[in-house]
C-alpha atoms as a PDB file:
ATOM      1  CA  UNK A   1       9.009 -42.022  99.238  1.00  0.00           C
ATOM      2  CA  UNK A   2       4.816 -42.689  98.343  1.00  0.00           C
ATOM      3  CA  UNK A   3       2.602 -40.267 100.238  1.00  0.00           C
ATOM      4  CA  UNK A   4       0.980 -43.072 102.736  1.00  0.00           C
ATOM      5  CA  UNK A   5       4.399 -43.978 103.776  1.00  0.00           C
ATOM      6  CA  UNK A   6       5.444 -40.376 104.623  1.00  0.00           C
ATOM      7  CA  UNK A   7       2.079 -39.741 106.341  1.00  0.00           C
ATOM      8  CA  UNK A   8       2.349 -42.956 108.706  1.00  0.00           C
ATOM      9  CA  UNK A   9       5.759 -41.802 109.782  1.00  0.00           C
ATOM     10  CA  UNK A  10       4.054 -38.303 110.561  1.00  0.00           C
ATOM     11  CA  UNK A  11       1.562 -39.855 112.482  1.00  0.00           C
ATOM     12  CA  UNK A  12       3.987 -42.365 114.162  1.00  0.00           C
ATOM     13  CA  UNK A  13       5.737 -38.884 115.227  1.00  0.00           C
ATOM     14  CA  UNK A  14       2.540 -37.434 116.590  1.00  0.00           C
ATOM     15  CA  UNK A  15       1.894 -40.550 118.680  1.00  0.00           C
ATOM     16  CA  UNK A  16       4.806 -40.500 120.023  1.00  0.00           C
ATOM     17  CA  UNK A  17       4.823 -36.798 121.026  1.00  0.00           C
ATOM     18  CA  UNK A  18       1.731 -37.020 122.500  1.00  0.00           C
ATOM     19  CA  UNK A  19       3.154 -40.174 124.588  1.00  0.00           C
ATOM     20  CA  UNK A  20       5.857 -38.237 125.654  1.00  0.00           C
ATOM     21  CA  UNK A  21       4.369 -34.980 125.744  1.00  0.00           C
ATOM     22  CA  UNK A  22       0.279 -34.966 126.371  1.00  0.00           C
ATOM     23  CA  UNK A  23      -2.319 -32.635 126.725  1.00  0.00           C
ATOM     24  CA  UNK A  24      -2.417 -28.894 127.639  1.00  0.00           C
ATOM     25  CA  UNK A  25       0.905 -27.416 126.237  1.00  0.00           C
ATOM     26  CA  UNK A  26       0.456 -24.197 123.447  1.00  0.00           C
ATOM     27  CA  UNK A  27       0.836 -25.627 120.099  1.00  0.00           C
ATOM     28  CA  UNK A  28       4.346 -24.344 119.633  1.00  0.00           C
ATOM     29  CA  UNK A  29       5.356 -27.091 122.421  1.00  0.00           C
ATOM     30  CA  UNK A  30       4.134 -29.806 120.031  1.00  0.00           C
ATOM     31  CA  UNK A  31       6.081 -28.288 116.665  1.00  0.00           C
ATOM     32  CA  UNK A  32       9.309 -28.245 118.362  1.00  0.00           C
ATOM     33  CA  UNK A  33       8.928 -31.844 119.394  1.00  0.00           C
ATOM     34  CA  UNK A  34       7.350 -33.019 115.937  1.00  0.00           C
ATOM     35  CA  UNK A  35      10.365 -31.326 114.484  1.00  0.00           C
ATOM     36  CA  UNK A  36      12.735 -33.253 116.305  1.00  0.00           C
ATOM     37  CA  UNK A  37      10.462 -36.378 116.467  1.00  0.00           C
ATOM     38  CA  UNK A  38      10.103 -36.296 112.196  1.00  0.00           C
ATOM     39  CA  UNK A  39      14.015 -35.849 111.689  1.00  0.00           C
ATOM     40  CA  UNK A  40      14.577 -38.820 113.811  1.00  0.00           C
ATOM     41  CA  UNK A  41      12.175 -40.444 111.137  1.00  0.00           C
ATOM     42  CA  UNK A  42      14.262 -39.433 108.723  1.00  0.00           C
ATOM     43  CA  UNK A  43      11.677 -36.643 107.186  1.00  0.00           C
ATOM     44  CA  UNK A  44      12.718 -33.382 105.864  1.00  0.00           C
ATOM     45  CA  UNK A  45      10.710 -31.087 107.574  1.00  0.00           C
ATOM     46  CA  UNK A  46      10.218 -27.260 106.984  1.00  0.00           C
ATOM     47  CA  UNK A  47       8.869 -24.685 109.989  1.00  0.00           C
ATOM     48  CA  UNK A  48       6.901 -22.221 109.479  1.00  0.00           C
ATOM     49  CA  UNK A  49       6.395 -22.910 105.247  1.00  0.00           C
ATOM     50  CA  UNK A  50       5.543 -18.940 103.761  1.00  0.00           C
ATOM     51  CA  UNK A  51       2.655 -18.692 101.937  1.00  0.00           C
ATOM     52  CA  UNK A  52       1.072 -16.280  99.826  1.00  0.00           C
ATOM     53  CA  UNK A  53      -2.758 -15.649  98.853  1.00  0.00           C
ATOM     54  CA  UNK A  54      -3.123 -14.231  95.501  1.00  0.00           C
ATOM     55  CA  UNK A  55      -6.396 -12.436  93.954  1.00  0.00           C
ATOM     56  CA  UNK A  56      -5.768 -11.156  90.685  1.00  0.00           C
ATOM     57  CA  UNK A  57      -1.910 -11.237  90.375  1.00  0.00           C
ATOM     58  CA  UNK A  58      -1.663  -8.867  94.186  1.00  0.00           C
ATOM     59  CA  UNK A  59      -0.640 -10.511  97.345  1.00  0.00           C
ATOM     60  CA  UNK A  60      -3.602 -10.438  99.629  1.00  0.00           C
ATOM     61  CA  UNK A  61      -2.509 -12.503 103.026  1.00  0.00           C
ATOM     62  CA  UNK A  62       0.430 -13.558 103.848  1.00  0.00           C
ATOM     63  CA  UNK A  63       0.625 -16.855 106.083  1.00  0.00           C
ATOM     64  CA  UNK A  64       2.642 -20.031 107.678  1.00  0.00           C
ATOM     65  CA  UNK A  65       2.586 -23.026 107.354  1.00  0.00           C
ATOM     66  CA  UNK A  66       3.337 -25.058 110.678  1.00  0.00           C
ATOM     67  CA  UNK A  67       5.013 -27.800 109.186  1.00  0.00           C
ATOM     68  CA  UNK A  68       6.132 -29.027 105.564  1.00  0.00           C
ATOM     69  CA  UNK A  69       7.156 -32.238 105.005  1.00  0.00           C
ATOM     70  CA  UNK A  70       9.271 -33.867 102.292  1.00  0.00           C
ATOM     71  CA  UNK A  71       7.948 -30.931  99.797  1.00  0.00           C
ATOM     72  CA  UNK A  72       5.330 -32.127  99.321  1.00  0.00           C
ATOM     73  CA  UNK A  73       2.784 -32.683 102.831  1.00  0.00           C
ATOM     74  CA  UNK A  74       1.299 -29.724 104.877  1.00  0.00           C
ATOM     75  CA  UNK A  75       0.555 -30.681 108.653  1.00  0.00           C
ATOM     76  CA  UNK A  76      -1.019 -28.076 110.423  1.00  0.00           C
ATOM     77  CA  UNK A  77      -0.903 -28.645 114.381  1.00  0.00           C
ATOM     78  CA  UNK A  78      -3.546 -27.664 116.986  1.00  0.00           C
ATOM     79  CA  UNK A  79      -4.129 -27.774 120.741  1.00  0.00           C
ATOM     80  CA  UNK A  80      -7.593 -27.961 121.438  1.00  0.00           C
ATOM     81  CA  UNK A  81     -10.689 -29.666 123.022  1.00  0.00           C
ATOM     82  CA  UNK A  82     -11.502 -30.298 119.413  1.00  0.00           C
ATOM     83  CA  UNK A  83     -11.254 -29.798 116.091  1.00  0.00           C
ATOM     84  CA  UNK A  84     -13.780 -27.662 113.808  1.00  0.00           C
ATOM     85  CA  UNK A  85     -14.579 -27.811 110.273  1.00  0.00           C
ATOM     86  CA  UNK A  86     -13.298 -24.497 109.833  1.00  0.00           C
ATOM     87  CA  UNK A  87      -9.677 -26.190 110.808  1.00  0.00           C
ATOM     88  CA  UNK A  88     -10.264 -28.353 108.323  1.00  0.00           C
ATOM     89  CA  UNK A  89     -10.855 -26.019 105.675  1.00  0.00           C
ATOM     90  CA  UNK A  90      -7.934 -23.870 106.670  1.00  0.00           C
ATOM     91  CA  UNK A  91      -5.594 -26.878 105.252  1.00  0.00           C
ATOM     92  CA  UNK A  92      -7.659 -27.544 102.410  1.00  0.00           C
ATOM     93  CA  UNK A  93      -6.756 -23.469 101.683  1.00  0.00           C
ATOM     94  CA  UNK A  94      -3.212 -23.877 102.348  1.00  0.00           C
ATOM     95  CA  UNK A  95      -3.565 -26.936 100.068  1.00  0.00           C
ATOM     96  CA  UNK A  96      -4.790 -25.186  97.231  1.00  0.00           C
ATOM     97  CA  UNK A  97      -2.243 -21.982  97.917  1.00  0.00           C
ATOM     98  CA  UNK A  98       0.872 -24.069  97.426  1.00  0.00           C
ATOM     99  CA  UNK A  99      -0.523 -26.405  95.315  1.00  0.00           C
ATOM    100  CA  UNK A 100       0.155 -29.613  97.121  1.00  0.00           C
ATOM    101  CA  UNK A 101      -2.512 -32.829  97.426  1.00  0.00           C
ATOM    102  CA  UNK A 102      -2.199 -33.783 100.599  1.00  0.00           C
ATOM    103  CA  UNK A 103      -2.198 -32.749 104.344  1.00  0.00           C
ATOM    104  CA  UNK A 104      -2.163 -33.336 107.478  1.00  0.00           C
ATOM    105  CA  UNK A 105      -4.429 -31.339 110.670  1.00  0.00           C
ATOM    106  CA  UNK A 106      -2.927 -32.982 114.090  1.00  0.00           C
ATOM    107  CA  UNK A 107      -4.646 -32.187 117.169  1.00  0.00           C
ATOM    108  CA  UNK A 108      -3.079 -32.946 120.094  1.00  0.00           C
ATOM    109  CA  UNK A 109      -6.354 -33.176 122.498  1.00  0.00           C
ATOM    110  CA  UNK A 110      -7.263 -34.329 125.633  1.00  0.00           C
ATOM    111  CA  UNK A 111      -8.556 -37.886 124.843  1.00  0.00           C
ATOM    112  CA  UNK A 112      -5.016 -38.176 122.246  1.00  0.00           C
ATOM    113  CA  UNK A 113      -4.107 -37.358 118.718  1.00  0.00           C
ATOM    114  CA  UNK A 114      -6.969 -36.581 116.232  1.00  0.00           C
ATOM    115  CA  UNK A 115      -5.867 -36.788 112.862  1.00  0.00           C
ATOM    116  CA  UNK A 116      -7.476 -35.528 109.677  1.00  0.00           C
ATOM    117  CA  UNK A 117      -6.397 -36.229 106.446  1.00  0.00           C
ATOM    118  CA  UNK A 118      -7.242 -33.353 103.568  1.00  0.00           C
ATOM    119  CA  UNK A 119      -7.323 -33.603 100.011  1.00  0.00           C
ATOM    120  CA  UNK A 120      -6.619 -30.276  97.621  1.00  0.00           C
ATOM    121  CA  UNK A 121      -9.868 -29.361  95.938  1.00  0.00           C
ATOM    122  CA  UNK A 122      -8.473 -29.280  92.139  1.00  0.00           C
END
């Protein structure tokens, strides 16, 4: 399955959440229902994703993921008024850290889903 096709059934999933859902639940509301929304989608979908932060061969962080889909696409999900650029770059990290192209930051605010797409920085 091609990246754009995976990412409009991701965002299909968030839609639909937030339809069902709305605004004003913690974020962990909104990952149990993408969960359940994306395997009704037919996605593979991984909670949670570990992930390491090396500096010079030591393990310096440790950190999650909040969703990983198909292997390959991180989607990192937020609750909030809005979005900052500092959210942004937190999936551009996680990007880079598992080595993956493309992700997703949903927010789930109170005018409906934002949606960011973020490109690894090679």
């Amino acid at each position: 399955m091609k990246h754009e096709e995976v990412t409009q059934r991701i965002i299909g999933s968030a839609y639909q959440v937030f339809n069902n859902v709305g605004f004003g639940f913690v974020e962990s509301v909104y990952k149990k229902a993408m969960i359940i929304e994306l395997q009704k989608n037919a996605l593979k979908v991984e909670e949670e994703k570990p992930l390491k932060v090396y500096y010079d061969n030591h393990v310096i962080g440790d950190f999650c993921v909040d969703l990983f889909v198909e292997d390959e696409i991180v989607v990192e999900l937020k609750s909030l008024q809005r979005l900052t650029k500092e959210h942004e770059v937190q999936v551009v990290n996680y990007l880079n850290a598992l080595k993956k192209i493309l992700g997703l930051l949903l927010n789930f605010g109170p005018s409906g889903v934002q949606v960011k797409r973020k490109y690894r920085n090679p």
